[in-house]
N, C-alpha and C. Protein backbone atom coordinates (compact mmCIF):
# COMPACT_ATOMS: atom_id res chain seq x y z
N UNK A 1 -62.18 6.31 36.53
CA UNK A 1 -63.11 5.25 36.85
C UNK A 1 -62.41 4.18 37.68
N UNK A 2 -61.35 3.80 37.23
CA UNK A 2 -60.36 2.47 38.54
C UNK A 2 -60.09 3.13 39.42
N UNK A 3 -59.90 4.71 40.06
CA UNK A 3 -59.43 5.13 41.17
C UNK A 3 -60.72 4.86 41.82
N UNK A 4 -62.01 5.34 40.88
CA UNK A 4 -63.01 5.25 42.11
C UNK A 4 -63.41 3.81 42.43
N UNK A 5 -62.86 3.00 41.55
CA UNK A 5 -63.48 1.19 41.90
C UNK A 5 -62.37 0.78 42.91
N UNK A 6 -61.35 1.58 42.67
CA UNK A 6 -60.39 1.33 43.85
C UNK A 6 -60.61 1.87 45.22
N UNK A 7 -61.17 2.89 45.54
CA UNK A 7 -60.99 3.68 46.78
C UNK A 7 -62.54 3.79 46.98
N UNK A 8 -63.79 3.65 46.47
CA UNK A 8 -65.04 3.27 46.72
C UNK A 8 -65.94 2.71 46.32
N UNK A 9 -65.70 2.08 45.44
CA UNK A 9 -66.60 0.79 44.90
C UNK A 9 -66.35 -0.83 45.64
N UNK A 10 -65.01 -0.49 45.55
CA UNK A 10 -64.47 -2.21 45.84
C UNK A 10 -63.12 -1.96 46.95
N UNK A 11 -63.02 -0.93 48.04
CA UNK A 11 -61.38 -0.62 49.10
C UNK A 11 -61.43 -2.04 49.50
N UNK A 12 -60.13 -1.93 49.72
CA UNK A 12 -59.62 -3.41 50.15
C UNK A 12 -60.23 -4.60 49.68
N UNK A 13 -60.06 -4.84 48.37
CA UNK A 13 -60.50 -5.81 48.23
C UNK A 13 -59.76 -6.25 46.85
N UNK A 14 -59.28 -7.05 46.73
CA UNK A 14 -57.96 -7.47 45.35
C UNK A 14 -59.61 -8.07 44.27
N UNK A 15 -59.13 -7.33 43.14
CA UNK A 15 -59.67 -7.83 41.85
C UNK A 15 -58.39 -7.60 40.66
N UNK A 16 -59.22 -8.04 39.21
CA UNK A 16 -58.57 -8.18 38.50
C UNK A 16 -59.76 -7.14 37.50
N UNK A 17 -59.26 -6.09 36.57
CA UNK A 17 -59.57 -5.41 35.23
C UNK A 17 -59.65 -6.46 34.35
N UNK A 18 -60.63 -7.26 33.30
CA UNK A 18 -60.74 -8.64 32.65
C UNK A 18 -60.73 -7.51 31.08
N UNK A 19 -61.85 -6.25 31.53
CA UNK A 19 -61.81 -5.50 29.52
C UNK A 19 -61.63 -3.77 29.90
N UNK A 20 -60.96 -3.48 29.15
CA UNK A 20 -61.20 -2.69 29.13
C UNK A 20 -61.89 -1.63 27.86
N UNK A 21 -62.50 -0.39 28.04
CA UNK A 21 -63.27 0.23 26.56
C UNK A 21 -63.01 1.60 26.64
N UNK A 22 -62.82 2.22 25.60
CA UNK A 22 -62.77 3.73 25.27
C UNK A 22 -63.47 4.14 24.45
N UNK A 23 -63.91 5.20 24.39
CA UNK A 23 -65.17 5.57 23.03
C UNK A 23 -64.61 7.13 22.92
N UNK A 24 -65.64 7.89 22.21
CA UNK A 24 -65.31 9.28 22.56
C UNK A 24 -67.01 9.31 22.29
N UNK A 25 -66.85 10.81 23.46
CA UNK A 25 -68.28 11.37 23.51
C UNK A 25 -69.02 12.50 23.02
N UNK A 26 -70.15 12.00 22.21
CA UNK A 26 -70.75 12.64 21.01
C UNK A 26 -71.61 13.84 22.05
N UNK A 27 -70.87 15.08 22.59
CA UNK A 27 -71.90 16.03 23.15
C UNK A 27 -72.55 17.67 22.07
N UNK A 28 -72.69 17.93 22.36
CA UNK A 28 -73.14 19.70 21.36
C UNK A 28 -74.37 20.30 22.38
N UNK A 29 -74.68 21.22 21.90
CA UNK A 29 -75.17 22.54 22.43
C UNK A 29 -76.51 21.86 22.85
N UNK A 30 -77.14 20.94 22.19
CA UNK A 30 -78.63 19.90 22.01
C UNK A 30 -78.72 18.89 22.62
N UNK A 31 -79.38 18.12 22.90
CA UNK A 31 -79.56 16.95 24.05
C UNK A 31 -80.27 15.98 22.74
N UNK A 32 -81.03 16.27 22.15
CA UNK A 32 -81.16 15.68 21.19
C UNK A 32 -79.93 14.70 20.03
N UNK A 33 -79.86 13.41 20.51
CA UNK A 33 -78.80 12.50 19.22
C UNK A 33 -79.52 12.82 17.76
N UNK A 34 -78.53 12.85 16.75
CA UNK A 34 -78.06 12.79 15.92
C UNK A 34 -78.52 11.75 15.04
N UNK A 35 -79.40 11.47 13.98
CA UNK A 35 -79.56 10.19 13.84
C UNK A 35 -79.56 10.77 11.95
N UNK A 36 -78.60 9.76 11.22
CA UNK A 36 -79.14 10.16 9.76
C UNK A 36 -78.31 9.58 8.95
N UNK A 37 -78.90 9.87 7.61
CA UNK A 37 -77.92 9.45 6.95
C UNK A 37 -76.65 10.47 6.06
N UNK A 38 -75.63 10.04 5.96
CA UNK A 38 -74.75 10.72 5.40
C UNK A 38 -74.71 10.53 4.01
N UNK A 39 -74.52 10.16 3.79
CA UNK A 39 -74.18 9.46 1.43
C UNK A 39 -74.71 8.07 2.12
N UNK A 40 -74.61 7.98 0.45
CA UNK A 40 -75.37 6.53 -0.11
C UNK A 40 -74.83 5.01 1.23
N UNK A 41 -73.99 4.91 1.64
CA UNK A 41 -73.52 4.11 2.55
C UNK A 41 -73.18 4.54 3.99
N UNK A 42 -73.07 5.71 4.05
CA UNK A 42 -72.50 5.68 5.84
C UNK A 42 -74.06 6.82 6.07
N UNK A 43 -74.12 6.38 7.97
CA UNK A 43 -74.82 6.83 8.31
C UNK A 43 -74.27 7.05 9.86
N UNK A 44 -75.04 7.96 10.68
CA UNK A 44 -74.62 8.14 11.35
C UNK A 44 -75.70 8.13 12.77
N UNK A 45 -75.18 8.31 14.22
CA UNK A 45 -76.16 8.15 15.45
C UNK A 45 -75.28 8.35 16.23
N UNK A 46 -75.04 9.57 16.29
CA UNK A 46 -74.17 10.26 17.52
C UNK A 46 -74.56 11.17 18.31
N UNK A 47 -73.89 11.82 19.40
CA UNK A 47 -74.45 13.19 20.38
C UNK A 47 -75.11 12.44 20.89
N UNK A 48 -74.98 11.28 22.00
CA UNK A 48 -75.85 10.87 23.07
C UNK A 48 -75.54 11.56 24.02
N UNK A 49 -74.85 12.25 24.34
CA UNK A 49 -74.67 12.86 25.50
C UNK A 49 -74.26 12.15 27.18
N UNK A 50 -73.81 10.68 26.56
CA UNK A 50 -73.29 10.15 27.45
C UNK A 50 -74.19 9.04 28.37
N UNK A 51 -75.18 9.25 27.40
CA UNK A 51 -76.53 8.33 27.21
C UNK A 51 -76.53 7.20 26.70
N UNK A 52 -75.46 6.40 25.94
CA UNK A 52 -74.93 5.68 25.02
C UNK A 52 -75.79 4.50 25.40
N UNK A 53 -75.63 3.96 26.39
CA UNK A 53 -75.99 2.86 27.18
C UNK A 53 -77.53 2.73 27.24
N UNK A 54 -77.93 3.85 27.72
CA UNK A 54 -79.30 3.62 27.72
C UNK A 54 -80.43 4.04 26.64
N UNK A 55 -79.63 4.44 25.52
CA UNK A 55 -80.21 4.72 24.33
C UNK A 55 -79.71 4.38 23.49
N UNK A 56 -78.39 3.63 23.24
CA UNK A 56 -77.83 3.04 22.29
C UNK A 56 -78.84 2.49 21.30
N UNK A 57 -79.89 1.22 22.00
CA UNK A 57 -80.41 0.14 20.92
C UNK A 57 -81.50 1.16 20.55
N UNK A 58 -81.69 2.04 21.31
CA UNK A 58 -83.15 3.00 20.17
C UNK A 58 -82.86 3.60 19.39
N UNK A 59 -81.32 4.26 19.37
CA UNK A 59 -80.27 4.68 18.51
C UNK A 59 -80.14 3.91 17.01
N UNK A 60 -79.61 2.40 17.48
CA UNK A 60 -79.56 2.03 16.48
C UNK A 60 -80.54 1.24 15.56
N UNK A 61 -81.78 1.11 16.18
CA UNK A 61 -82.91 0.55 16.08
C UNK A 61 -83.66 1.49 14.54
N UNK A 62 -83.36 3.06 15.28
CA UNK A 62 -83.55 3.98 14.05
C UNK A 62 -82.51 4.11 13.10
N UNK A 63 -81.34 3.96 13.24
CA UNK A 63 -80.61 3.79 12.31
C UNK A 63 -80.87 2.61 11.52
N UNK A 64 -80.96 1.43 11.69
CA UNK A 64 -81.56 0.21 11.05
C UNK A 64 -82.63 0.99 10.18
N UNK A 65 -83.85 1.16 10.83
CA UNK A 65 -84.82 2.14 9.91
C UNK A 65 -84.39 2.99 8.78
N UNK A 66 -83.45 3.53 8.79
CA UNK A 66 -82.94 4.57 8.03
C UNK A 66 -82.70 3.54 6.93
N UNK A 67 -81.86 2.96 7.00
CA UNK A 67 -81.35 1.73 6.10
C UNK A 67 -82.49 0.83 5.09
């Protein structure tokens, strides 16, 4: 991702990296996320498929529900 903000998002042009983030990505055989509960306290909303962003809050919106 910085090679490409380097060489075509932003060439020649000096910035500064302010955050950086790492996640890991929830994929499987289904396009369908993951939404449920596990035991009495943990639950889970994974397998976005890299969708995170744009389905995150419906993600967790149903997870709230679950709760």
């Amino acid at each position: 991702m910085e090679e490409l903000l380097k060489t075509v998002i932003l060439p020649n042009t000096s910035y500064e990296i302010e955050h950086r983030w790492s996640g890991i990505m929830g994929v499987g055989n289904h396009k369908k996320p993951i939404v449920e509960q596990l035991s009495n306290h943990d639950y889970c909303g994974v397998r976005m498929g890299g969708m995170g962003v744009a389905i995150g809050s419906l993600i967790g919106q149903e997870l709230a529900d679950l709760i």
